[in-house]
N, C-alpha and C. Protein backbone atom coordinates (compact mmCIF):
# COMPACT_ATOMS: atom_id res chain seq x y z
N UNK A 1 -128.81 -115.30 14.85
CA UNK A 1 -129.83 -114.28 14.94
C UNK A 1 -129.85 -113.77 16.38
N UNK A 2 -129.64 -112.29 16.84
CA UNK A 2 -129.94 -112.17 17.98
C UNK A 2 -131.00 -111.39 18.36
N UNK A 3 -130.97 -111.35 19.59
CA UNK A 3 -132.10 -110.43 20.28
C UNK A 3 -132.56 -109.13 19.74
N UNK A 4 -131.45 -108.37 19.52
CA UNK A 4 -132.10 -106.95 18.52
C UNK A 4 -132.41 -107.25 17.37
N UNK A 5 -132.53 -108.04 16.85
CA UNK A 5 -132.77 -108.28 15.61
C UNK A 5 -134.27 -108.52 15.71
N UNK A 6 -134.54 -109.73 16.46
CA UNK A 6 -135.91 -110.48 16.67
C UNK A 6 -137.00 -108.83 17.11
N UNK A 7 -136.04 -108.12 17.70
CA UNK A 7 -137.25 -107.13 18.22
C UNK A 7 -136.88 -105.87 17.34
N UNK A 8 -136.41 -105.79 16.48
CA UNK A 8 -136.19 -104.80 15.26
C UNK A 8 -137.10 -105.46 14.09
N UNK A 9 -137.06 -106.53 14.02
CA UNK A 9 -138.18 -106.97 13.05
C UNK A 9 -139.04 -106.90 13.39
N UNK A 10 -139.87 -107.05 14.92
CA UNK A 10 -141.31 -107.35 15.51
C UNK A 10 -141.64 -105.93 15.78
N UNK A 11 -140.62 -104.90 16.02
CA UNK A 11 -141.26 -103.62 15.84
C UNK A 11 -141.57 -103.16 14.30
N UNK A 12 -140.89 -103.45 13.42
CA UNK A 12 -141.37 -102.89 12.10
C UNK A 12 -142.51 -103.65 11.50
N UNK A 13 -142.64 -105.05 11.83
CA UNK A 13 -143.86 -105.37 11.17
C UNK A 13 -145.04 -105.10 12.16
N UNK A 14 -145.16 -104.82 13.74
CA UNK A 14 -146.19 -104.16 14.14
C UNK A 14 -146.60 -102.90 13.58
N UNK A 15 -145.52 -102.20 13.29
CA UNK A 15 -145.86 -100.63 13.20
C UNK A 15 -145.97 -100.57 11.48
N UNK A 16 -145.98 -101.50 10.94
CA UNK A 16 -146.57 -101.60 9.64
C UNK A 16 -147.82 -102.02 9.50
N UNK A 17 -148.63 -103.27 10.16
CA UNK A 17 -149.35 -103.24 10.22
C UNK A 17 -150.26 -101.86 11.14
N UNK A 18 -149.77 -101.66 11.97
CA UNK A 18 -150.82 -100.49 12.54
C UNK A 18 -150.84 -99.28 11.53
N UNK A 19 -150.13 -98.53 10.54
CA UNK A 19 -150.45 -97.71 9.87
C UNK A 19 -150.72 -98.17 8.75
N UNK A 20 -150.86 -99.40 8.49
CA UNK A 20 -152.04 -99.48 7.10
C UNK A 20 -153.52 -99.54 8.47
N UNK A 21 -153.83 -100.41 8.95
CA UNK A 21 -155.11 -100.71 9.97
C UNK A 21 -155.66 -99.57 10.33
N UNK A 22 -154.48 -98.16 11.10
CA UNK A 22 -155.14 -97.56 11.57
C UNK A 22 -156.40 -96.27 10.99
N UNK A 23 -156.11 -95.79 9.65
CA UNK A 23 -156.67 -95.31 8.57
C UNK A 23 -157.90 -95.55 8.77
N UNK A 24 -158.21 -97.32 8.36
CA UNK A 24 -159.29 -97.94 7.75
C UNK A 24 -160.12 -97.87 9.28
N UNK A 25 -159.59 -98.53 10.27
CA UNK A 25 -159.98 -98.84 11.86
C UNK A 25 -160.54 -97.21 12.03
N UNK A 26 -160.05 -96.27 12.13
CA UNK A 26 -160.70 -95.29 12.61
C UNK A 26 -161.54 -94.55 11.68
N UNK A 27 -161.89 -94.39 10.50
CA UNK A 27 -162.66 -94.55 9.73
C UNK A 27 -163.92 -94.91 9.80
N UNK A 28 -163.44 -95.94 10.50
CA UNK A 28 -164.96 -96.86 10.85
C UNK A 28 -165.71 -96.51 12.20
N UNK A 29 -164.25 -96.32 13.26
CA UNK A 29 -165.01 -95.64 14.30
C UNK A 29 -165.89 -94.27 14.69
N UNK A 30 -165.13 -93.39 13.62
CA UNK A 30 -166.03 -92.04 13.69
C UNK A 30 -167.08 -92.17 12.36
N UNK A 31 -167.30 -92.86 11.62
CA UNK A 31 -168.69 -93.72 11.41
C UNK A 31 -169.58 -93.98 12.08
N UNK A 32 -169.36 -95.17 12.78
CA UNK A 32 -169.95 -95.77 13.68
C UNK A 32 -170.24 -94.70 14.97
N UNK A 33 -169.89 -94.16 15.20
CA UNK A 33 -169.47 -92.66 16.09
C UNK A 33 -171.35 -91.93 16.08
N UNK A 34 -170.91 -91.39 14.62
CA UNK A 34 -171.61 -90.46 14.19
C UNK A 34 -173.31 -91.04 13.80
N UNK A 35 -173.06 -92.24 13.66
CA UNK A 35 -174.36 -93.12 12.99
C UNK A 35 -175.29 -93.04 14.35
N UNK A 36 -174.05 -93.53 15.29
CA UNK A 36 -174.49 -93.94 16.58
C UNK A 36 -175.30 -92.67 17.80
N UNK A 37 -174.57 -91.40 17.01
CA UNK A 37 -175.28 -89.88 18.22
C UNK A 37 -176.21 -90.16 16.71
N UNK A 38 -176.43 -90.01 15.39
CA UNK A 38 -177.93 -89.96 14.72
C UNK A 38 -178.79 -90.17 15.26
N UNK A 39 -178.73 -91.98 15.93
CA UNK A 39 -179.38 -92.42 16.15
C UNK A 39 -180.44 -92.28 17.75
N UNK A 40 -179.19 -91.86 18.54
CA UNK A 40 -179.28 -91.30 19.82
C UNK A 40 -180.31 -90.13 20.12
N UNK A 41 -180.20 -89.03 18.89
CA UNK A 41 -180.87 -87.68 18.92
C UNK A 41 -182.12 -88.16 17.90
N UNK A 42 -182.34 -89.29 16.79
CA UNK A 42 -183.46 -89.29 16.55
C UNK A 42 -184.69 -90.56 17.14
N UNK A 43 -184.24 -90.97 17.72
CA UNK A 43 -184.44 -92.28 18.35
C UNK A 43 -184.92 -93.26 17.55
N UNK A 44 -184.00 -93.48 16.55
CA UNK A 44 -183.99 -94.55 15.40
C UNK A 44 -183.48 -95.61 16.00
N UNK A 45 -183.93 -97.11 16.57
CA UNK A 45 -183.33 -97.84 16.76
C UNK A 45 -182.96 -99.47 15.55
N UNK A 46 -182.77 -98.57 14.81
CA UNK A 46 -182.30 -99.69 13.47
C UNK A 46 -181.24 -100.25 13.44
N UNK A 47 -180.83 -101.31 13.86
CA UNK A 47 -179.74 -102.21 13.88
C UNK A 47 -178.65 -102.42 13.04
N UNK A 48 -179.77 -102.40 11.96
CA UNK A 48 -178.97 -102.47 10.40
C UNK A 48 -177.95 -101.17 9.85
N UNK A 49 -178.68 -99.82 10.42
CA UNK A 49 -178.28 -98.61 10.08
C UNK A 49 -176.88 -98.68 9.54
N UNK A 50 -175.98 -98.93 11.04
CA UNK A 50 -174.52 -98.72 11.43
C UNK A 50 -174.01 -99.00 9.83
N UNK A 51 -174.68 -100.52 9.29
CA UNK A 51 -173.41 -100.90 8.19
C UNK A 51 -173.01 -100.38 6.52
N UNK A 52 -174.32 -99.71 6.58
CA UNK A 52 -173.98 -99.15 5.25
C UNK A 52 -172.98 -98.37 5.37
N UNK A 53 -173.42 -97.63 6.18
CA UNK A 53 -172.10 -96.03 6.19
C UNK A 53 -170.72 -96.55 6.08
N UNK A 54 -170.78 -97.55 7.29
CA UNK A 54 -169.19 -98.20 7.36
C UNK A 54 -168.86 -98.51 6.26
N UNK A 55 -169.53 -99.59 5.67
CA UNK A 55 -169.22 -100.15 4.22
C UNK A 55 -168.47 -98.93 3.41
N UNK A 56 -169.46 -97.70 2.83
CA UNK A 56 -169.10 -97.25 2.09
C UNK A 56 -167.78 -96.69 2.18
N UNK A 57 -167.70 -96.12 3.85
CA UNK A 57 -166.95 -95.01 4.18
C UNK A 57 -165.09 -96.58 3.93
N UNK A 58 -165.46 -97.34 4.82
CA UNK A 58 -164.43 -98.09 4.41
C UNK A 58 -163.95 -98.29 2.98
N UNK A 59 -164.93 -98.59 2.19
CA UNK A 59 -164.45 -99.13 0.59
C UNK A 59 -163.85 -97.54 0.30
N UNK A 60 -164.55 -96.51 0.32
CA UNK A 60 -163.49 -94.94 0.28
C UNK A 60 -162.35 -95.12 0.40
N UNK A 61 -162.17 -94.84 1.72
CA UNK A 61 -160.47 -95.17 2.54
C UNK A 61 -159.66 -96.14 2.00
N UNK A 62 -160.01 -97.33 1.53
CA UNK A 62 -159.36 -98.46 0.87
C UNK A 62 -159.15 -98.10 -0.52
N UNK A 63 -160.16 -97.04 -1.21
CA UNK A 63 -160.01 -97.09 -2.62
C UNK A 63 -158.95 -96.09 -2.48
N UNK A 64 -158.71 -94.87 -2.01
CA UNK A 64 -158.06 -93.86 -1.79
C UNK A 64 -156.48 -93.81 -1.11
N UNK A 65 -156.34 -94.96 -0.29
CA UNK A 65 -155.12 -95.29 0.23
C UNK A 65 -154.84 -96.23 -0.21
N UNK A 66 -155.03 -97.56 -0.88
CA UNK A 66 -154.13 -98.17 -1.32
C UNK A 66 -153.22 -98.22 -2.05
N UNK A 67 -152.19 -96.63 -2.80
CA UNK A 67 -151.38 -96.91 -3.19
C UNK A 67 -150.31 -96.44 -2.09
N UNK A 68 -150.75 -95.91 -1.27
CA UNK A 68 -149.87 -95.61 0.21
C UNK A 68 -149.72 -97.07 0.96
N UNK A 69 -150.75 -97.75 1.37
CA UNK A 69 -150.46 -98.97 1.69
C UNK A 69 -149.45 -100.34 0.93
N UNK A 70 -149.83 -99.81 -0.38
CA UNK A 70 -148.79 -100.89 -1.11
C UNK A 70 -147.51 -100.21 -1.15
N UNK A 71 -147.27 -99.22 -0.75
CA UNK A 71 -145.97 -98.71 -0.31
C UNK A 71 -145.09 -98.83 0.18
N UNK A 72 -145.83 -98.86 1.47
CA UNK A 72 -145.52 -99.30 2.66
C UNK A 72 -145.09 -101.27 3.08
N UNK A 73 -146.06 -101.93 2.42
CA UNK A 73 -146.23 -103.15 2.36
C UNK A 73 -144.90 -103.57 1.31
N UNK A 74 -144.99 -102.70 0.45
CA UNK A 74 -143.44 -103.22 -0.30
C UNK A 74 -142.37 -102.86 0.44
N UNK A 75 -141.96 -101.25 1.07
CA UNK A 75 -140.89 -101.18 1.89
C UNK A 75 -140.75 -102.46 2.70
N UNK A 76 -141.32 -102.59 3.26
CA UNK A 76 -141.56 -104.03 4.48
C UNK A 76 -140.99 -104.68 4.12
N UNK A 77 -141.47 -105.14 2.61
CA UNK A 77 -140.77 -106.60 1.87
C UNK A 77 -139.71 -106.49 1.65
N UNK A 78 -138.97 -105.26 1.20
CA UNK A 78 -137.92 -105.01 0.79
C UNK A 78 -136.71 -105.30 2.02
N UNK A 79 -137.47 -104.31 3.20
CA UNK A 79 -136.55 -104.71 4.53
C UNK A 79 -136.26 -105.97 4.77
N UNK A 80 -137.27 -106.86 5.04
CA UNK A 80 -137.20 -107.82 5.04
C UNK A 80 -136.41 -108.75 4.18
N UNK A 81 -136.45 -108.81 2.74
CA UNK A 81 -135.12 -109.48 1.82
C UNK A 81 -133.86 -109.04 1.76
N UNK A 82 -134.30 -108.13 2.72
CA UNK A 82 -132.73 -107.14 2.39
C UNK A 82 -131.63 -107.60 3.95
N UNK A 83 -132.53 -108.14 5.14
CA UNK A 83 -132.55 -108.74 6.27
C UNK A 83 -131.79 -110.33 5.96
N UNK A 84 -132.78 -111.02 4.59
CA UNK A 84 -132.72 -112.76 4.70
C UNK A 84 -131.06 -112.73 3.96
N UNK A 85 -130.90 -111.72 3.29
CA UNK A 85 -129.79 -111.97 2.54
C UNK A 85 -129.01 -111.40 3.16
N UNK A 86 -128.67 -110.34 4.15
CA UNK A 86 -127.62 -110.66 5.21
C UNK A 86 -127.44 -111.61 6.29
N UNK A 87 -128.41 -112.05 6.95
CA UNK A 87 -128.23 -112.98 7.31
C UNK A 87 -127.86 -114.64 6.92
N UNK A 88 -128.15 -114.49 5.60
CA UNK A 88 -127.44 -115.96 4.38
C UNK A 88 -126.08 -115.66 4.59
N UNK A 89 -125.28 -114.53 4.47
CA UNK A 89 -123.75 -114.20 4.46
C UNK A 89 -123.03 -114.86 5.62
């Protein structure tokens, strides 16, 4: 196994995980964003506020992209077996 290899794999499974994460992750931030100037301009200081929105707005994004994510998550797998069995040769 050599060196490009180790960092040809560690770049594809970072950059797999970051485009399923980043969707859901920013999602939440311009949520949390927006909850957060609400709260700013009405001077609601409710603690609790922040999590509904997130909740919902996340379970959205998750209901709506996961067949892009299992996509992606299978390419991965695929690279990956397609990797173990050249390297078995």
């Amino acid at each position: 196994m050599s060196t490009d290899f180790v960092v040809f794999i560690s770049h594809r499974t970072l950059f797999t995980a970051l485009f399923i994460l980043l969707p859901i992750l920013g999602s939440a931030l311009v949520v949390g964003l927006m909850v957060g100037l609400f709260q700013a301009v009405t001077s609601i200081q409710e603690i609790t506020l922040t999590f509904i929105p997130k909740i919902a707005i996340v379970g959205l994004v998750l209901l709506l992209l996961i067949p892009w994510m299992l996509d992606l998550v299978i390419g991965f797998n695929l690279l990956i077996f397609d990797q173990i069995v050249q390297l078995g040769r």
